[in-house]
C-alpha atoms as a PDB file:
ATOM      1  CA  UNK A   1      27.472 -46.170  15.374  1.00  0.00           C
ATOM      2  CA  UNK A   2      25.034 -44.615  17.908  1.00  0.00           C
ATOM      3  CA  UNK A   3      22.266 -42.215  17.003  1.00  0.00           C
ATOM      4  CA  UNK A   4      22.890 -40.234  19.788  1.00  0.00           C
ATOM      5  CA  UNK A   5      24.661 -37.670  17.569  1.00  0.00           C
ATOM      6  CA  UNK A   6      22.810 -35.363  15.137  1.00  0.00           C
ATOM      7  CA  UNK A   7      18.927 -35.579  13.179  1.00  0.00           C
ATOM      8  CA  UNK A   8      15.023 -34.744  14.140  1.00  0.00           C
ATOM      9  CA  UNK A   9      14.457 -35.868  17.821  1.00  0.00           C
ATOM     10  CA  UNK A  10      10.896 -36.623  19.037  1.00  0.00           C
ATOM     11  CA  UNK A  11       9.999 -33.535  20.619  1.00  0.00           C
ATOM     12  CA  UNK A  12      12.038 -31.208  19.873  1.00  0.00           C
ATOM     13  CA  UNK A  13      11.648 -27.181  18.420  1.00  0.00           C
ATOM     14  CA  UNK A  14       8.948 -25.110  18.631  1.00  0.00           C
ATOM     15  CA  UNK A  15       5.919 -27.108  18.203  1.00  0.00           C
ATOM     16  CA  UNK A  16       3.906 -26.823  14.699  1.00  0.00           C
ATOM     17  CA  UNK A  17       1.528 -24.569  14.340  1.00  0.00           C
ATOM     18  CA  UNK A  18       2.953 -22.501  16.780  1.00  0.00           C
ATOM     19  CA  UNK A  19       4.197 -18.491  16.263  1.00  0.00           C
ATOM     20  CA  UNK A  20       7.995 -17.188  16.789  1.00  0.00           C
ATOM     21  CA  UNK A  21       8.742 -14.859  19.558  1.00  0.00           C
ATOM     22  CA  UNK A  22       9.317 -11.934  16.376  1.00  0.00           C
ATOM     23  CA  UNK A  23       5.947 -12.943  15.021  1.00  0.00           C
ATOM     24  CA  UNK A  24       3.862 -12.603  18.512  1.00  0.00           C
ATOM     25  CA  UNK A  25       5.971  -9.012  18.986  1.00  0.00           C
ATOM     26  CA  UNK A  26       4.603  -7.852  15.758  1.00  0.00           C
ATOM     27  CA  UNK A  27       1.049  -8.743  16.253  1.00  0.00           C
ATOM     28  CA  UNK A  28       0.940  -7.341  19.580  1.00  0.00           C
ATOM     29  CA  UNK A  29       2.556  -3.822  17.849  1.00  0.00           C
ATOM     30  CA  UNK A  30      -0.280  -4.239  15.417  1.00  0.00           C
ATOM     31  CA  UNK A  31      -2.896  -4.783  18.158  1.00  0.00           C
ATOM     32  CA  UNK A  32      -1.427  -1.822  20.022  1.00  0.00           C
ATOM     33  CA  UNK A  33      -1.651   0.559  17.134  1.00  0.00           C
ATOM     34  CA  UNK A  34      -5.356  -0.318  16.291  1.00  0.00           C
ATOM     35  CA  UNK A  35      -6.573  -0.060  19.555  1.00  0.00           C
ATOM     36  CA  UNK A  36      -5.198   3.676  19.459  1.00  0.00           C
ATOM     37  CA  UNK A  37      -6.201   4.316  15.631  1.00  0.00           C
ATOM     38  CA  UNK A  38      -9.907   3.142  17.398  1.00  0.00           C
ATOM     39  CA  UNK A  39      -9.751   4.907  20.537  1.00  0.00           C
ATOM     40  CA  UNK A  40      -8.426   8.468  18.390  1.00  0.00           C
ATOM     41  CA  UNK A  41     -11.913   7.350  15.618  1.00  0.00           C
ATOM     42  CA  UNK A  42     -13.474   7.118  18.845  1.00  0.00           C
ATOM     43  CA  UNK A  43     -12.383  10.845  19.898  1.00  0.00           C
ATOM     44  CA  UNK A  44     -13.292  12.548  16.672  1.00  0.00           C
ATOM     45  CA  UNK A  45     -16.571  11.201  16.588  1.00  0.00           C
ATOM     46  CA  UNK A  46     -17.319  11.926  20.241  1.00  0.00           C
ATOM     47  CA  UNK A  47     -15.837  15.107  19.347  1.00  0.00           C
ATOM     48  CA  UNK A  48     -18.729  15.684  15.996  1.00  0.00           C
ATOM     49  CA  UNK A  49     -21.596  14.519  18.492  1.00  0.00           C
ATOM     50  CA  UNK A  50     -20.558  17.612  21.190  1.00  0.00           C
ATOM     51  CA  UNK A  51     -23.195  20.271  20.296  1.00  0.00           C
ATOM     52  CA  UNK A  52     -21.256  22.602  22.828  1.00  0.00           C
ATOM     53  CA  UNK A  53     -18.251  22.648  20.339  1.00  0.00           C
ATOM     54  CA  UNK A  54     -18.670  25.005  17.430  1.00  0.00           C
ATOM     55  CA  UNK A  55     -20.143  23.695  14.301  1.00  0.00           C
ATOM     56  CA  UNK A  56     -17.653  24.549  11.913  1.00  0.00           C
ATOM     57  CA  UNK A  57     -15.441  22.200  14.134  1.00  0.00           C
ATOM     58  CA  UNK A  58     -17.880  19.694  14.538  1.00  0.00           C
ATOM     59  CA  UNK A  59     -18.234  19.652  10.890  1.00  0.00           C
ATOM     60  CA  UNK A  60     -14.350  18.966  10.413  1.00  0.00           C
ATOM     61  CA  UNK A  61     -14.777  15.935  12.449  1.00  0.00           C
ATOM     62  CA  UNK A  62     -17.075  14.874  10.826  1.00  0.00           C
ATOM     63  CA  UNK A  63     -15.525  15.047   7.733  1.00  0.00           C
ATOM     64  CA  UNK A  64     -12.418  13.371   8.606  1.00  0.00           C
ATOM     65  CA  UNK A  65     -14.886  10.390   9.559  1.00  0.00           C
ATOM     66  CA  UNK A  66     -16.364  10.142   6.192  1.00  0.00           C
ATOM     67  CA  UNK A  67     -13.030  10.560   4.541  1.00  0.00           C
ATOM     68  CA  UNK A  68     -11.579   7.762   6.261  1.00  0.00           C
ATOM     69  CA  UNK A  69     -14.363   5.322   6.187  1.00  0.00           C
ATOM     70  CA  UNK A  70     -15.266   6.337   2.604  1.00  0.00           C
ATOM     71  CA  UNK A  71     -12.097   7.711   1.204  1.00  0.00           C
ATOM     72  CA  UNK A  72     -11.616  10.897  -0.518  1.00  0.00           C
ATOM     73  CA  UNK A  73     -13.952  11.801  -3.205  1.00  0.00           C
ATOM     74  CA  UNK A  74     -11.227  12.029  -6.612  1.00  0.00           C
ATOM     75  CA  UNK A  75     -10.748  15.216  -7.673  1.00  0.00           C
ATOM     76  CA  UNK A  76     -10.458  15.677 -11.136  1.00  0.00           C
ATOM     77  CA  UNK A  77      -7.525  17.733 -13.019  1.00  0.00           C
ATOM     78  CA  UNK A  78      -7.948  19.565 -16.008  1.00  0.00           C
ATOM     79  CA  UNK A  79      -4.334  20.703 -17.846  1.00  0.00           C
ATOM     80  CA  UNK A  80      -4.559  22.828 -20.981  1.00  0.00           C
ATOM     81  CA  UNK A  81      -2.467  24.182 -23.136  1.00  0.00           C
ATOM     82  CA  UNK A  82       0.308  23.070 -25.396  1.00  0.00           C
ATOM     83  CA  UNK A  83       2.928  21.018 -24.661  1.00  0.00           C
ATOM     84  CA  UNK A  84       6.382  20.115 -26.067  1.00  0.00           C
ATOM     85  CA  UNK A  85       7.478  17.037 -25.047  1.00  0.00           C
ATOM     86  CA  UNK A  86      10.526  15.306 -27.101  1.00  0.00           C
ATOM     87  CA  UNK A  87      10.748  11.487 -25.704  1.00  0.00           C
ATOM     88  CA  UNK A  88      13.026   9.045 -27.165  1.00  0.00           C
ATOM     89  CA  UNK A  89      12.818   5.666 -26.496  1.00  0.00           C
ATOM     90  CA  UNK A  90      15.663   3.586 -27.413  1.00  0.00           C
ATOM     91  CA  UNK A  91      15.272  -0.335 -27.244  1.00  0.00           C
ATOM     92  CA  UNK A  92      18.084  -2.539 -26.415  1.00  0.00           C
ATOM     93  CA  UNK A  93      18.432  -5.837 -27.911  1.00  0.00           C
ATOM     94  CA  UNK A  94      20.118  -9.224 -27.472  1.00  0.00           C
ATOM     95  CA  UNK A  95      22.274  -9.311 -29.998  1.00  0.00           C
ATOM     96  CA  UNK A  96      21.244 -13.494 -30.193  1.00  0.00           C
ATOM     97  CA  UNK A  97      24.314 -14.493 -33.071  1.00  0.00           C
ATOM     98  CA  UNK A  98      23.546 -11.308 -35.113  1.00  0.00           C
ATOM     99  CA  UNK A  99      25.836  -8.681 -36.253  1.00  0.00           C
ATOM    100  CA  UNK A 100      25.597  -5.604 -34.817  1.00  0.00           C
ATOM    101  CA  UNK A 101      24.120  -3.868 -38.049  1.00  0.00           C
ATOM    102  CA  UNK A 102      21.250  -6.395 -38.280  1.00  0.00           C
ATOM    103  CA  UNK A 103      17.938  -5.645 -36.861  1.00  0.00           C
ATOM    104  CA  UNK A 104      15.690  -8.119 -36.167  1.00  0.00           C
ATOM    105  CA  UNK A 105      12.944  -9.349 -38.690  1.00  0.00           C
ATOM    106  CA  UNK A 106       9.900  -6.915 -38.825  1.00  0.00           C
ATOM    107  CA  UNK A 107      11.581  -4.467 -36.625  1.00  0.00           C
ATOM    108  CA  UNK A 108      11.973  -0.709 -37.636  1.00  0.00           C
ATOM    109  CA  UNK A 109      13.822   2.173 -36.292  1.00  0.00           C
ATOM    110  CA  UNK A 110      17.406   3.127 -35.950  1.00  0.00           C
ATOM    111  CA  UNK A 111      19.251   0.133 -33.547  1.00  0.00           C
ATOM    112  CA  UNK A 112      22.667   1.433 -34.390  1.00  0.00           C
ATOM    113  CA  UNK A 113      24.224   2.665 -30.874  1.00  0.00           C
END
C-alpha cells in the first residue's frame, strides 16, 4: 500500500505556536476596547484638571478616578430588628443497601420522606 492516503504530513496545519483566526479576532476586540476604556480615563481626568469647569464637576471626575483605580470604599449595613425566619433543610441520602426506615449511623433527624 502507498502512504499517499491519510496521517500527519511534514508541513502541514497551522504551525505550532501559532494563534487561530477566532483567537487573533478576540485579542484585537480586547485591544480595541482598552484603548477606548484609556482614551475615556484619559477624558475624565483631563476633564478634573480643567479649572474652567465647575468644581463640583471637577470633583465628580475625580471621584470616578479614585473609584476605579481604588475601588469603592465598602459600605457597611446595619439591619435591626427581629426576624422570623423558618428554614428547613432536608438532606437526601443514598439509600447504599439500606431500607428506607434506616438512617445512617450517628445521624439524627427525621429522614422519612
Amino acid at each position: 500500500m502507498s502512504d499517499e492516503w491519510g496521517g500527519a504530513r511534514l508541513g502541514a496545519g497551522r504551525p505550532k505556536g501559532s494563534k487561530s483566526q477566532s483567537t487573533l479576532m478576540k485579542e484585537k476586540a480586547l485591544e480595541d476596547a482598552h484603548g477606548d476604556a484609556r482614551r475615556a480615563f484619559a477624558k475624565i481626568i483631563e476633564w478634573g484638571d480643567d479649572e474652567a469647569l465647575d468644581i463640583s464637576f471637577r470633583f465628580m471626575c475625580y471621584r470616578e478616578v479614585l473609584d476605579r483605580v481604588w475601588g469603592r470604599a465598602p459600605q457597611a449595613v446595619r439591619l435591626e430588628g427581629n426576624l422570623d425566619i423558618a428554614t428547613t433543610v432536608r438532606v437526601y441520602l443514598p439509600n447504599n443497601g439500606r431500607e428506607n426506615n434506616q438512617t445512617p449511623s450517628g445521624a439524627t433527624g427525621d429522614f422519612s420522606e
